[in-house]
Protein backbone atom coordinates (compact mmCIF):
# COMPACT_ATOMS: atom_id res chain seq x y z
CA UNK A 1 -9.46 -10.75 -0.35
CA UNK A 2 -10.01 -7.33 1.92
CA UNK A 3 -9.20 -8.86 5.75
CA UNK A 4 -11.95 -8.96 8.17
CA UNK A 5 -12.35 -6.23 11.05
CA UNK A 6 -12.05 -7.41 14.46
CA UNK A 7 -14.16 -5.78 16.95
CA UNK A 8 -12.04 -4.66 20.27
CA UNK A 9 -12.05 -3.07 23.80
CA UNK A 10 -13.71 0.78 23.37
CA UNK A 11 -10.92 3.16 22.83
CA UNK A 12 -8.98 4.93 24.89
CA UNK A 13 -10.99 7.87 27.16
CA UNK A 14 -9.54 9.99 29.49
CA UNK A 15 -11.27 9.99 32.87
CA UNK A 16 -12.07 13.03 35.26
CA UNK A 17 -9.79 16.03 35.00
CA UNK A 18 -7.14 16.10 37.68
CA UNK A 19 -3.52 16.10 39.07
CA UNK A 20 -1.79 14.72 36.36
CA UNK A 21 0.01 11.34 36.91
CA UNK A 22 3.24 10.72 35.96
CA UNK A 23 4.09 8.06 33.11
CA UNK A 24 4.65 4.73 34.75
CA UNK A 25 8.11 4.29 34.40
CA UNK A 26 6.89 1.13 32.40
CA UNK A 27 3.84 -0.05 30.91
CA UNK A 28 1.25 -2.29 32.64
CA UNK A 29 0.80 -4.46 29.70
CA UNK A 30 2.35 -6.42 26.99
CA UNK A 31 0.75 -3.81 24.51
CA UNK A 32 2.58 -2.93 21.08
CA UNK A 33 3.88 0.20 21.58
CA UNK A 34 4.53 3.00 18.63
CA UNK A 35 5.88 6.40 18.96
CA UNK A 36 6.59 9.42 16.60
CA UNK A 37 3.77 11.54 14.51
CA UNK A 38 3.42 9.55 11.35
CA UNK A 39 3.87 5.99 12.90
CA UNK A 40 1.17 6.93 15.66
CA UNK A 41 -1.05 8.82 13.53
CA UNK A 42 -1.51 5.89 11.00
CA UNK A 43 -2.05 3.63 14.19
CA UNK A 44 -4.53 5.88 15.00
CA UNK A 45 -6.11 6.12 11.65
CA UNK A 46 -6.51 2.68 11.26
CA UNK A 47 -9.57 0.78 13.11
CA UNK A 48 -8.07 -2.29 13.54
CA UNK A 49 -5.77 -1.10 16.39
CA UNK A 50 -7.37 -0.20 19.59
CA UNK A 51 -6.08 2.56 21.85
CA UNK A 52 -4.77 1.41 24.98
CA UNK A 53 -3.17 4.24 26.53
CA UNK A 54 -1.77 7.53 24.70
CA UNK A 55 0.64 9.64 26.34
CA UNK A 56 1.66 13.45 24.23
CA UNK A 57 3.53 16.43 25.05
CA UNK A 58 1.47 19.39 24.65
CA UNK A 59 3.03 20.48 21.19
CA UNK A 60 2.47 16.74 19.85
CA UNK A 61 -1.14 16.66 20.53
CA UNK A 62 -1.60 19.71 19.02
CA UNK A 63 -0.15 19.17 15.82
CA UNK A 64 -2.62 15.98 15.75
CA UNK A 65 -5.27 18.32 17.50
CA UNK A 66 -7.91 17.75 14.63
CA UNK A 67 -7.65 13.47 14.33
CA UNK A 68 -7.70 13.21 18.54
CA UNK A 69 -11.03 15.55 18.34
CA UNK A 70 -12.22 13.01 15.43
CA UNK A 71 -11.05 10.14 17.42
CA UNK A 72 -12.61 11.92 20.52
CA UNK A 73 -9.28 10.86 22.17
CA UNK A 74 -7.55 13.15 25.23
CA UNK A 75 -4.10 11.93 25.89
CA UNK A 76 -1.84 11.90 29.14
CA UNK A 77 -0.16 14.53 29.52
CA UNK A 78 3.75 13.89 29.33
CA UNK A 79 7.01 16.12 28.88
CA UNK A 80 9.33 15.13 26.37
CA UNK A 81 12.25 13.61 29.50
CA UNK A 82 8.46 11.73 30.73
CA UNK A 83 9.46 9.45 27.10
CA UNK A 84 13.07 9.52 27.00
CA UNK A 85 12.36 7.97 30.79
CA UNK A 86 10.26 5.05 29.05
CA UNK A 87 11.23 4.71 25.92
CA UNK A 88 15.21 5.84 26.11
CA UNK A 89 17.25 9.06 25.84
CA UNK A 90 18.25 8.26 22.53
CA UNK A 91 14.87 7.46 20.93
CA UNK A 92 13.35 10.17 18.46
CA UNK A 93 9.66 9.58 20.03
CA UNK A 94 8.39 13.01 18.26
CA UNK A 95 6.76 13.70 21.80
CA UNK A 96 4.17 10.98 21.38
CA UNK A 97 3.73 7.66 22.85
CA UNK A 98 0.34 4.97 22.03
CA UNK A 99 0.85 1.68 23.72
CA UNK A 100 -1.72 -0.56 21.34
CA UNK A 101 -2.28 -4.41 20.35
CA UNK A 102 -0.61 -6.29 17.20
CA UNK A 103 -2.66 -6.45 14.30
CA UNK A 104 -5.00 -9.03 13.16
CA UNK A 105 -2.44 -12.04 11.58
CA UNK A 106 -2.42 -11.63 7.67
CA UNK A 107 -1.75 -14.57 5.50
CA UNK A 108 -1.01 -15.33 1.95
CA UNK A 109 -4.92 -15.54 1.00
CA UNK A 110 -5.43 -11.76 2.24
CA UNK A 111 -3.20 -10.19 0.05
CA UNK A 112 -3.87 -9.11 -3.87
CA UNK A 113 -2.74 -12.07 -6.06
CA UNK A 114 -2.10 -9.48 -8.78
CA UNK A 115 -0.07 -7.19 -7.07
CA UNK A 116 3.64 -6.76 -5.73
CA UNK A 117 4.77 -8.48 -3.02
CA UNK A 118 8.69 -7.87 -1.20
CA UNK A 119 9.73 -10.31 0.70
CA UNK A 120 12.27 -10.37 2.97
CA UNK A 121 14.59 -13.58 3.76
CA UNK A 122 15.72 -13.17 7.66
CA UNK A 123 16.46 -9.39 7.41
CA UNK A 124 16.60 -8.20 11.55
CA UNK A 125 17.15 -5.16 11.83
CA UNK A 126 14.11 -2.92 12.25
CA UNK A 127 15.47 0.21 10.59
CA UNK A 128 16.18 -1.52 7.35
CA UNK A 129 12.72 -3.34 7.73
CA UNK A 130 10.57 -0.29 8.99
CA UNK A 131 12.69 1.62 6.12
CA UNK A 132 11.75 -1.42 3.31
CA UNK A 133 7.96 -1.02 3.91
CA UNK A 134 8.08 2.19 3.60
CA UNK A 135 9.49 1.75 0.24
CA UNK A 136 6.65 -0.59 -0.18
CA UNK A 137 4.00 1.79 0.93
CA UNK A 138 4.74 4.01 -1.44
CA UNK A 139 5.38 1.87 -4.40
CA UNK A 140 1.82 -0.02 -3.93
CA UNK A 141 3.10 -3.19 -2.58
CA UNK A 142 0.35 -5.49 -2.31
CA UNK A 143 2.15 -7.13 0.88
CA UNK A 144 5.75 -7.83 2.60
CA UNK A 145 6.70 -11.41 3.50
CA UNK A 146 8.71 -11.91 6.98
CA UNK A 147 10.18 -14.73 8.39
CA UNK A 148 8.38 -15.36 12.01
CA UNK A 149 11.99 -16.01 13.33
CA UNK A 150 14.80 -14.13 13.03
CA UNK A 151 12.60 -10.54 12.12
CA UNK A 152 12.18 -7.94 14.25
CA UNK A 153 9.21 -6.99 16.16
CA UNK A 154 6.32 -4.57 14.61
CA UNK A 155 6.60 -1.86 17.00
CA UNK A 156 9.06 0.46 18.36
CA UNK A 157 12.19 0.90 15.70
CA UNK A 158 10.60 -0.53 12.99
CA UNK A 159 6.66 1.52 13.30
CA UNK A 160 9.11 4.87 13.51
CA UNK A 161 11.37 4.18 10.31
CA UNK A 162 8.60 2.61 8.52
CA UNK A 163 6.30 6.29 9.15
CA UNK A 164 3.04 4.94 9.08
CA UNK A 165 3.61 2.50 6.54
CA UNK A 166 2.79 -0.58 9.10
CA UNK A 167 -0.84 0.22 9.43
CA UNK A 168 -0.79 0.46 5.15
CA UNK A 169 0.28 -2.49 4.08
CA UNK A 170 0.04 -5.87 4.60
CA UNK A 171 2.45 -7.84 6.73
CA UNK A 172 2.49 -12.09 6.20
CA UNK A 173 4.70 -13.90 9.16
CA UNK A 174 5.64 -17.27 7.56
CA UNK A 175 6.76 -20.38 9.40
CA UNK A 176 9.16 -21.71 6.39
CA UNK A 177 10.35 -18.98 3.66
CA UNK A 178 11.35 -21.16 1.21
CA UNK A 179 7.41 -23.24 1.28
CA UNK A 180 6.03 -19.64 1.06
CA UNK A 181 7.98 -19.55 -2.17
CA UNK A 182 6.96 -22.89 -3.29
CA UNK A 183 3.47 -21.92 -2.83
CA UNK A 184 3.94 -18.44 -4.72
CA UNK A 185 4.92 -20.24 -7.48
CA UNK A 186 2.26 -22.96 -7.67
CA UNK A 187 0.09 -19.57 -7.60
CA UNK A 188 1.64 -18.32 -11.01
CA UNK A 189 4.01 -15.73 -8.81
CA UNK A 190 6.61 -15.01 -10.60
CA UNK A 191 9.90 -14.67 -7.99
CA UNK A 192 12.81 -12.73 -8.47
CA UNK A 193 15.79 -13.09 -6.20
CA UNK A 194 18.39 -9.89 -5.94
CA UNK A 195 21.68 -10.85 -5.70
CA UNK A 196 24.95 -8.43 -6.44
CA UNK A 197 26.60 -11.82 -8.09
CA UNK A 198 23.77 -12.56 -10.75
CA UNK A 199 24.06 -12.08 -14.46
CA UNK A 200 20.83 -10.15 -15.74
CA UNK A 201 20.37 -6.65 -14.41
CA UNK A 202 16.55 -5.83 -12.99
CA UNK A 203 16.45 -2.97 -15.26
CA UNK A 204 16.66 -5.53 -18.18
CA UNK A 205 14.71 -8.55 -16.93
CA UNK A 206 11.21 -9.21 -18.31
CA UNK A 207 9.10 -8.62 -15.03
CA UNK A 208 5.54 -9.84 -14.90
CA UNK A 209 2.63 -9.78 -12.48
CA UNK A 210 2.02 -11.61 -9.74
CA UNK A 211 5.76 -11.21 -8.89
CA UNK A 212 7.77 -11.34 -5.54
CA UNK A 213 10.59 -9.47 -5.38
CA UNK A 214 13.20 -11.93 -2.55
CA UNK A 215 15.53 -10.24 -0.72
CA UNK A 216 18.22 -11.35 2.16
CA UNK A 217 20.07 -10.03 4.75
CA UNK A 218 23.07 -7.75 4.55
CA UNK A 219 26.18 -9.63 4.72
CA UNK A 220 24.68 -13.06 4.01
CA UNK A 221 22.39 -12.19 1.72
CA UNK A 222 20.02 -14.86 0.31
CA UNK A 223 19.68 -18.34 2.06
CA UNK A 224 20.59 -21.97 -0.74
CA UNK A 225 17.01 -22.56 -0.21
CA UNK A 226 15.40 -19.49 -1.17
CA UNK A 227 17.67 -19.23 -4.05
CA UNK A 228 16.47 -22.57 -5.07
CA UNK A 229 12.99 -21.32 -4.95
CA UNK A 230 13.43 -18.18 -7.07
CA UNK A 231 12.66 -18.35 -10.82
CA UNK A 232 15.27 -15.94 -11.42
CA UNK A 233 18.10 -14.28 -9.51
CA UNK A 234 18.60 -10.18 -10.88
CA UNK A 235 21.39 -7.88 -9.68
CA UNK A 236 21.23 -3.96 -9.27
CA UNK A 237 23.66 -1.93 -11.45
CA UNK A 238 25.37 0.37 -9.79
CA UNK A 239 28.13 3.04 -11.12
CA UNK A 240 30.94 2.31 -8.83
CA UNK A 241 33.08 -0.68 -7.32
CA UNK A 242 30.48 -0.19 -4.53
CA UNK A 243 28.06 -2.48 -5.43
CA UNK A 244 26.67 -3.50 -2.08
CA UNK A 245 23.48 -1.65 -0.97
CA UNK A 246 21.80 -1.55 1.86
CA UNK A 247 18.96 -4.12 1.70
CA UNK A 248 16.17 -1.02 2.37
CA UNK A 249 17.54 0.99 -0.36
CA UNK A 250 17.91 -1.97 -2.84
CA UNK A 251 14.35 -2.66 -1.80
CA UNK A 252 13.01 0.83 -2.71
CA UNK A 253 14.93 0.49 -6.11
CA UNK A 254 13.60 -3.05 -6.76
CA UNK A 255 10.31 -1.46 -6.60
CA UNK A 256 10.47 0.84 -8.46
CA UNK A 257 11.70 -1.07 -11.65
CA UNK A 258 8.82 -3.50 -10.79
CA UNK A 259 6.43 -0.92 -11.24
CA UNK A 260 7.55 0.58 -14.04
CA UNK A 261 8.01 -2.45 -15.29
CA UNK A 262 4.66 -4.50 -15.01
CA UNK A 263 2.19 -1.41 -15.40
């Protein structure tokens, strides 16, 4: 079921030329705020997120010259030490800044029923979960499952390691993982659990869609509960002793047996 467009403020329009201000040293609002090219372009791209403010250095709004002319957008003027200033020395902003809203909520009913969908069971760090949807961006994941505790926010981190893969694919917040299982599975979802300790390999389970592939934190790994809930807990082979992954790279992997897998 496609989600429904939400009509917001007009976007973003610079007003009379001038002196140029300097960036607040922090934003007026309680906006979501994304940086770097592919995180902010997507944002852009997509018309569900209005355009609050947009700061660029010169060479960053050039190299997205032709989408801000599309977009009719003109953005503040900053210099890359304007961003370290507000975002942090240490953040790789890409010389571009858009302070925007969260999108619309998404909930199990808005995503394919036929498709993919990776769930994640209290993973908090944003890299691994910006780097995880990426992985599911570009393995057609029909959705990603999050816990709405203990899971990073949808901005910042997470927008930049995820590259534009935010405003692609469907994000569901759920209140009680291990319900949102129960309910997959009264739905015909088939739900696979990874877990280095299991028996069957992925590569040699029988995978079928709908299937959820149910992943958990590094270090702890999956919750009793969600374990309980799974149909089926798989490992990843690996070569070595090593067999931990990280849980975005066992994520990208776990994709891409599912869709080889259920084509």
């Amino acid at each position: 079921m496609p989600r429904q467009k939400r009509k917001f403020s007009k976007p973003f329009v610079q007003g009379q030329r001038g002196k140029a201000r300097p960036p607040r040293s922090r934003p007026e609002s309680d906006g979501t705020m994304i940086f770097g090219l592919h995180a902010v372009e997507a944002a852009l791209t997509n018309p569900n997120r209005p355009v609050l403010r947009l700061l660029a250095t010169e060479n960053a709004a050039h190299r997205l010259g032709p989408l801000l002319a599309r977009l009719k957008l003109t953005p503040e003027p900053v210099t890359p030490r304007d961003l370290d200033r507000l975002l942090g020395p240490d953040t790789v902003h890409q010389g571009i800044l858009l302070e925007t809203e969260p999108l619309p909520p998404v909930g199990l009913d808005d995503v394919d029923p036929h498709g993919i969908l990776l769930v994640l069971d209290q993973v908090t760090d944003p890299q691994n979960v910006g780097a995880a949807l990426r992985s599911a961006a570009a393995f057609g994941a029909s959705g990603l499952v999050l816990t709405e505790r203990h899971s990073p926010p949808l901005s910042g981190a997470l927008a930049k390691a995820a590259s534009g893969a935010l405003d692609l694919v469907p994000i569901v917040h759920v209140k009680n993982l291990a319900q949102a299982l129960t309910e997959l599975g009264e739905r015909g979802v088939l739900r696979v659990g990874l877990a280095e300790e299991a028996d069957e390999a992925l590569e040699e389970a029988v995978l079928t869609r709908p299937l959820a592939l149910v992943l958990g934190a590094e270090g702890k790994g999956l919750r009793q509960l969600t374990r309980e809930r799974c149909d089926v807990l798989c490992r990843i082979s690996t070569a070595s002793a090593l067999a931990s992954l990280n849980v975005s790279n066992a994520a990208a992997i776990a994709m891409h047996w599912a869709r080889l897998k259920t084509r």
